[in-house]
Structure formats: C-alpha cells, structure tokens
PDB file of N, CA and C in Angstrom:
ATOM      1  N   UNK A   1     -30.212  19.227 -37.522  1.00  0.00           N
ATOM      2  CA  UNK A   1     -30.838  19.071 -36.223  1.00  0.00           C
ATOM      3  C   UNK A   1     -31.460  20.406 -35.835  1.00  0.00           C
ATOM      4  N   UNK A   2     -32.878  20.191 -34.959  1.00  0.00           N
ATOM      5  CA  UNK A   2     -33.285  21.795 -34.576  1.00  0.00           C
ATOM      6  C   UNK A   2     -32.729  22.404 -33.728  1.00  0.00           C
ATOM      7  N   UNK A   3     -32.711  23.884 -33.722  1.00  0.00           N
ATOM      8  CA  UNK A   3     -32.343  24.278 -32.598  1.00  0.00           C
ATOM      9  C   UNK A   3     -32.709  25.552 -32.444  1.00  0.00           C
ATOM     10  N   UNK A   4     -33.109  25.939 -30.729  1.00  0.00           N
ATOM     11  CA  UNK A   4     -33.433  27.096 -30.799  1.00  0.00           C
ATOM     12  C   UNK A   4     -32.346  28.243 -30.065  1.00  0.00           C
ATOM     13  N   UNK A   5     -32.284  29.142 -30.040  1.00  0.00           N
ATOM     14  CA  UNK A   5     -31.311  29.995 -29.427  1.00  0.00           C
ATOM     15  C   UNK A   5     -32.035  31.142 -28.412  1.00  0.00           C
ATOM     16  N   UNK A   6     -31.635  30.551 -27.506  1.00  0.00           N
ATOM     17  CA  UNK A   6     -31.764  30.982 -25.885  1.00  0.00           C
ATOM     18  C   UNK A   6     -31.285  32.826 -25.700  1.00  0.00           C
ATOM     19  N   UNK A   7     -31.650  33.127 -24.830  1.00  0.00           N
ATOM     20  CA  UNK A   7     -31.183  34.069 -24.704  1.00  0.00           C
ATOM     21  C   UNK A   7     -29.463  33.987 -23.989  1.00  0.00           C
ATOM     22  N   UNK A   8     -28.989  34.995 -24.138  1.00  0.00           N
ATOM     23  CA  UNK A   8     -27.290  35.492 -24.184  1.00  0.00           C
ATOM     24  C   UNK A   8     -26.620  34.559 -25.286  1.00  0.00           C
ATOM     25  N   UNK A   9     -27.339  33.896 -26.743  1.00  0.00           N
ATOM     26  CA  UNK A   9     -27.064  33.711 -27.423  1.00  0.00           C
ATOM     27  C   UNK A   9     -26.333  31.969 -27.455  1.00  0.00           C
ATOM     28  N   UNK A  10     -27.311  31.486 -26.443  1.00  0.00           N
ATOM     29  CA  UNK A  10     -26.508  30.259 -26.210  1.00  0.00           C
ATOM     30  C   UNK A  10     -27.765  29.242 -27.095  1.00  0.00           C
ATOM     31  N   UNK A  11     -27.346  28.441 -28.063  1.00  0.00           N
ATOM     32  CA  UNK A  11     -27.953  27.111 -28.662  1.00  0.00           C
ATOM     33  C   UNK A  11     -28.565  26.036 -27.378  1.00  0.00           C
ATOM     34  N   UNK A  12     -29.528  25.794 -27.853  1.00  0.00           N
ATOM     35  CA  UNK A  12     -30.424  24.625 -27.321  1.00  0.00           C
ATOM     36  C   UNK A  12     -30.854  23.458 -28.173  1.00  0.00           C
ATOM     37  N   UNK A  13     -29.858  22.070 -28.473  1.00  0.00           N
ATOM     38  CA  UNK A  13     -30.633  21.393 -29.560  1.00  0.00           C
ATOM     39  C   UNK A  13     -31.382  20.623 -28.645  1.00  0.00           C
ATOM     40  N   UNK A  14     -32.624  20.104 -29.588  1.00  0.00           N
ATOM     41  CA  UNK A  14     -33.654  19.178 -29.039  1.00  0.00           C
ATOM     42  C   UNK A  14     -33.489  17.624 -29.986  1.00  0.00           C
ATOM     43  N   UNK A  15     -33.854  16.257 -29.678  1.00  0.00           N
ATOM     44  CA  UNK A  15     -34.208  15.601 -30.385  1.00  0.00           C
ATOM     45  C   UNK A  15     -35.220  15.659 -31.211  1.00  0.00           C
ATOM     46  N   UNK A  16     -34.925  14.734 -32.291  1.00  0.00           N
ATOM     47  CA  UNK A  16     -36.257  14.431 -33.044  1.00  0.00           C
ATOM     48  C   UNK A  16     -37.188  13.620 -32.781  1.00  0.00           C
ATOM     49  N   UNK A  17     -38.501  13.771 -32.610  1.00  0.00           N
ATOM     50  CA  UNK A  17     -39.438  13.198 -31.568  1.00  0.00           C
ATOM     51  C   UNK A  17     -40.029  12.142 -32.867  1.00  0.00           C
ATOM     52  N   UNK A  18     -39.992  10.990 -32.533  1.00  0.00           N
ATOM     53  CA  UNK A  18     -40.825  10.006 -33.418  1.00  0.00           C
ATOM     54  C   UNK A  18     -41.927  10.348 -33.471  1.00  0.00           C
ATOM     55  N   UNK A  19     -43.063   9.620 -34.208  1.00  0.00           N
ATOM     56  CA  UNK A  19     -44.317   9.621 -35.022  1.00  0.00           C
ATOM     57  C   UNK A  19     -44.979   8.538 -33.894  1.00  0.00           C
ATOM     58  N   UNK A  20     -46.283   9.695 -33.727  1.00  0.00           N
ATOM     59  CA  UNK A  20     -47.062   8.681 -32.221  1.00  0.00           C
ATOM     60  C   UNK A  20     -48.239   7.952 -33.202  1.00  0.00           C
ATOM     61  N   UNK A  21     -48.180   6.862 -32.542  1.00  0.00           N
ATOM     62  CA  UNK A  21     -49.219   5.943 -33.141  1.00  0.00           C
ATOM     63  C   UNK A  21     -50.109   5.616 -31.982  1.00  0.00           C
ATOM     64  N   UNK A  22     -51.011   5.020 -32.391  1.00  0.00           N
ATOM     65  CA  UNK A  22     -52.019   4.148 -31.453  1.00  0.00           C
ATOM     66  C   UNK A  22     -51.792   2.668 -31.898  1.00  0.00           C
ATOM     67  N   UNK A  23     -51.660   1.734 -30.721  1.00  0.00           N
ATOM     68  CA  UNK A  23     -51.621   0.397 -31.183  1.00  0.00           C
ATOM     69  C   UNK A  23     -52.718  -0.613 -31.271  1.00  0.00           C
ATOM     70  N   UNK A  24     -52.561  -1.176 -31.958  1.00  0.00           N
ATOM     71  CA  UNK A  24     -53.855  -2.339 -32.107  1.00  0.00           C
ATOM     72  C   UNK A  24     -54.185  -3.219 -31.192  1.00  0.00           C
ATOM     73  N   UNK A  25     -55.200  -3.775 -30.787  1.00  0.00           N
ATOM     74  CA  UNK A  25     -55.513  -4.910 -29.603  1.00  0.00           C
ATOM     75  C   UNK A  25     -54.663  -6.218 -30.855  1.00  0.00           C
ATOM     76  N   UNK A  26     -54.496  -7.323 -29.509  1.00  0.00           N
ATOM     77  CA  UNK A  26     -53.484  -8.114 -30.623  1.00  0.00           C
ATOM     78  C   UNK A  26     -54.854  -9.437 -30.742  1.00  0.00           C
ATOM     79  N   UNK A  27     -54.264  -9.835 -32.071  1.00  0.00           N
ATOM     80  CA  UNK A  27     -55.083 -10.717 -32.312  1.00  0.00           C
ATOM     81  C   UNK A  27     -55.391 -11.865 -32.345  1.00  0.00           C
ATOM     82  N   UNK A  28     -56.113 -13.017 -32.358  1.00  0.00           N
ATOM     83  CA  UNK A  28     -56.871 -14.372 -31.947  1.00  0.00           C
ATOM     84  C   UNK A  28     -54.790 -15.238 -31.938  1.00  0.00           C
ATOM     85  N   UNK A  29     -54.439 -14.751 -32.899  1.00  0.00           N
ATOM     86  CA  UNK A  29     -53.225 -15.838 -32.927  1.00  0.00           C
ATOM     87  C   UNK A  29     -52.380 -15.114 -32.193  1.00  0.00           C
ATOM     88  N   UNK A  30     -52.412 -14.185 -31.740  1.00  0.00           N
ATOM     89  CA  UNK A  30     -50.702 -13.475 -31.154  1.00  0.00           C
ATOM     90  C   UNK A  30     -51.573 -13.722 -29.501  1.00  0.00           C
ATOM     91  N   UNK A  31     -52.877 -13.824 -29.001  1.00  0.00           N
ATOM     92  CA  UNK A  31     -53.561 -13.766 -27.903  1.00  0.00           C
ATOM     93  C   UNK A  31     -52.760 -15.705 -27.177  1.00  0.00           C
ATOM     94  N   UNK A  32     -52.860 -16.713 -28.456  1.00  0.00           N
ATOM     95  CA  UNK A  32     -52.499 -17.885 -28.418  1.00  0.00           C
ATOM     96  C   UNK A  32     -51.063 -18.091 -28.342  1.00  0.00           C
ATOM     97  N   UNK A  33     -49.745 -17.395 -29.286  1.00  0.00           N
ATOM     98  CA  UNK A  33     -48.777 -17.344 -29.200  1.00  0.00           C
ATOM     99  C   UNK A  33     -48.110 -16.864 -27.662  1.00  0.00           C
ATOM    100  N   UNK A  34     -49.307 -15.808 -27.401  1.00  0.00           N
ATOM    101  CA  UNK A  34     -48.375 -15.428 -25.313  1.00  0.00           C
ATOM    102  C   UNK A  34     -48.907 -16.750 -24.745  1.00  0.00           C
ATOM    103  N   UNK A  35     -49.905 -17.194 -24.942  1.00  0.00           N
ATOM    104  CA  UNK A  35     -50.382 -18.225 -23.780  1.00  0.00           C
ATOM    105  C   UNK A  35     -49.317 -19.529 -23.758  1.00  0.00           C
ATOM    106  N   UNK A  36     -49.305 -19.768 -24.962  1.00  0.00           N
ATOM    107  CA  UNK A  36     -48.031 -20.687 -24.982  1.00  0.00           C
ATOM    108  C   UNK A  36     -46.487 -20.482 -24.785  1.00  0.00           C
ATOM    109  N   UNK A  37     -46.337 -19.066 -24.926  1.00  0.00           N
ATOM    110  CA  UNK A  37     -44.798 -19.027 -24.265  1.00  0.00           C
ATOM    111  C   UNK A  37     -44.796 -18.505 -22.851  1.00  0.00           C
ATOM    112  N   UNK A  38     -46.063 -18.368 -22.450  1.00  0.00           N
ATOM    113  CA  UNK A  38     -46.192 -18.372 -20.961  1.00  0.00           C
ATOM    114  C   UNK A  38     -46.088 -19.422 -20.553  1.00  0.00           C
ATOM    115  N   UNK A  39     -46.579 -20.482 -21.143  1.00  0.00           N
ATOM    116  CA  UNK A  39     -46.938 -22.188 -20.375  1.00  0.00           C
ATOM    117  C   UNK A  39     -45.020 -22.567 -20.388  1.00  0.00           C
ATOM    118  N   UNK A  40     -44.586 -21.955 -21.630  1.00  0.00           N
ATOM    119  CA  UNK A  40     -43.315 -22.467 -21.939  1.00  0.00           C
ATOM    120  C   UNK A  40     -42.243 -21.862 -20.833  1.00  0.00           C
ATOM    121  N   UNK A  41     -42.645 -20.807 -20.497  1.00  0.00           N
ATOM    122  CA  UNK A  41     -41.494 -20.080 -19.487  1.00  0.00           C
ATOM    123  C   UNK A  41     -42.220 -20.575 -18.016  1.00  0.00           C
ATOM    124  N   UNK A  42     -43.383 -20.857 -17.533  1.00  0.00           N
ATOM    125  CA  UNK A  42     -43.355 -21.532 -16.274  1.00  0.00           C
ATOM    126  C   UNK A  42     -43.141 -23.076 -16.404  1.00  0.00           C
ATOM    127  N   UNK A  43     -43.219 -23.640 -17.633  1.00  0.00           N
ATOM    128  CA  UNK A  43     -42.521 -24.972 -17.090  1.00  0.00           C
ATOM    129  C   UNK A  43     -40.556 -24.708 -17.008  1.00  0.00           C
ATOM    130  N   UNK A  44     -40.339 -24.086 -17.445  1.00  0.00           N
ATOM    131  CA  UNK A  44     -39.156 -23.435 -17.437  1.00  0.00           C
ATOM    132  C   UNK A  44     -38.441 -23.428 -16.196  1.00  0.00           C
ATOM    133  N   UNK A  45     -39.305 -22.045 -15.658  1.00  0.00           N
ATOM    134  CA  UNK A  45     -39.250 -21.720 -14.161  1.00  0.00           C
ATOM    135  C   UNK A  45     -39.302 -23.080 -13.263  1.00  0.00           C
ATOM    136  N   UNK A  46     -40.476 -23.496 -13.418  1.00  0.00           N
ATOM    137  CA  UNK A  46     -40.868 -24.813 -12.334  1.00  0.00           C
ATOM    138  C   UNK A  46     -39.612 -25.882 -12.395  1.00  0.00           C
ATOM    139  N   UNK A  47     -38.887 -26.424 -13.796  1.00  0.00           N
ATOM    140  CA  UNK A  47     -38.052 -27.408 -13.905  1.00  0.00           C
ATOM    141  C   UNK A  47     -37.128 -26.907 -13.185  1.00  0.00           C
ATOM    142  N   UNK A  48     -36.222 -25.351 -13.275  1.00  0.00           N
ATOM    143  CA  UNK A  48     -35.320 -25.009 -12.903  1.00  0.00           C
ATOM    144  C   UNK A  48     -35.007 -25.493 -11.469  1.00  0.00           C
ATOM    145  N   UNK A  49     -36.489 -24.464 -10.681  1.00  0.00           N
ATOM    146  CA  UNK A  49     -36.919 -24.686  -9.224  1.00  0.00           C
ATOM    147  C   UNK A  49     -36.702 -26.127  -8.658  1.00  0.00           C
ATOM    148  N   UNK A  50     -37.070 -27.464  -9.591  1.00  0.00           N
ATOM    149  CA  UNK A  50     -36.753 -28.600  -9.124  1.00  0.00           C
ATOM    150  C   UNK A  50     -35.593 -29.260  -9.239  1.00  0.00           C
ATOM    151  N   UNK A  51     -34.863 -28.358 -10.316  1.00  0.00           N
ATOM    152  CA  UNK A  51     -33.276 -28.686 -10.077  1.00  0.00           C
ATOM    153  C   UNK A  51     -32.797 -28.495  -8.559  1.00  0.00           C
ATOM    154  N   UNK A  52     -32.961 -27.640  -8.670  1.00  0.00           N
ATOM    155  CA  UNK A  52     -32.560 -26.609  -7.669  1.00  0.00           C
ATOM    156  C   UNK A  52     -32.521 -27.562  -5.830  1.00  0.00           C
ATOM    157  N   UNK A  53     -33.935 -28.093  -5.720  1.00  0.00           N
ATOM    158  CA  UNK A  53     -34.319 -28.676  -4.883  1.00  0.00           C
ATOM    159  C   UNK A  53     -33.917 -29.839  -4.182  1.00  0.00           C
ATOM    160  N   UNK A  54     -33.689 -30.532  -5.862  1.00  0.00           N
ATOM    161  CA  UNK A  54     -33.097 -31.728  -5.905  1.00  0.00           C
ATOM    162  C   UNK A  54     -31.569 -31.784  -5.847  1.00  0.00           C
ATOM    163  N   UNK A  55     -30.893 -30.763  -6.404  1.00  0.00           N
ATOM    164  CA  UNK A  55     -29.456 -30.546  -5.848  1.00  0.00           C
ATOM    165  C   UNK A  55     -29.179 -30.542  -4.674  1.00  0.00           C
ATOM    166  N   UNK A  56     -30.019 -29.348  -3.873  1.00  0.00           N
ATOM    167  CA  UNK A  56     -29.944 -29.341  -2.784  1.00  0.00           C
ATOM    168  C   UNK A  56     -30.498 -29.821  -1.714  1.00  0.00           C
ATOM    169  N   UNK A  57     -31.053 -30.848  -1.688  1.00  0.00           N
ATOM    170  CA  UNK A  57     -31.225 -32.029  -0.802  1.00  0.00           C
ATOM    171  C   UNK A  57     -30.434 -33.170  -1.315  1.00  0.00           C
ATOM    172  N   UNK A  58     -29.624 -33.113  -1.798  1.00  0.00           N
ATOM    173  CA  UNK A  58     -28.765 -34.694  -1.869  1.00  0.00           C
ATOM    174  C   UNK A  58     -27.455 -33.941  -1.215  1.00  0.00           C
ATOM    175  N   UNK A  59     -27.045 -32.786  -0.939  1.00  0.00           N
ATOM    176  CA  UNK A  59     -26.210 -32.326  -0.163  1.00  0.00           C
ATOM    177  C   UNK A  59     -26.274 -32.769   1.185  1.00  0.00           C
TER     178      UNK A  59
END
C-alpha cells in the first residue's frame, strides 16, 4: 500500500484509486430494455396503490 510520511515522522496511507473510464451512450437494445422495466415497475407501483385502496375502503 502507498504511503507518504508526514512530517514529525507520522505515515499517511492513501487508497488505491481505480482506472477512470468514459462510458458509452447505451444502445438501441439496453435504450428498449429500461423502457420496459420502467412500464414493468409502474404497473407494479400502480397495482400495489390499488391494493392498497381497495383494502382500505372495505374497512
């Protein structure tokens, strides 16, 4: 591990810094894969919400 030494002789370790990348725009199929697990998590949401509704009006 690195380290540098400070003055009055005191150690300073640092982490090791990962490797910076640039990321790619995503493509025609991963653009289709969010749209559909978006559709999939608001019907999700929405069913829950009508549980919910419907529980609590028969109270």
């Amino acid at each position: 591990m690195p380290y540098t030494v400070e003055d009055g002789n005191r150690l300073n370790n640092f982490a090791v810094e990962p490797q910076v990348y640039t990321s790619e725009p995503p493509t025609q199929a991963q653009k289709v894969k969010y749209l559909v697990l978006a559709g999939l998590g608001l019907a999700l949401i929405g069913g829950l919400l009508a549980v919910a509704v419907s529980v609590s009006a028969i109270s």
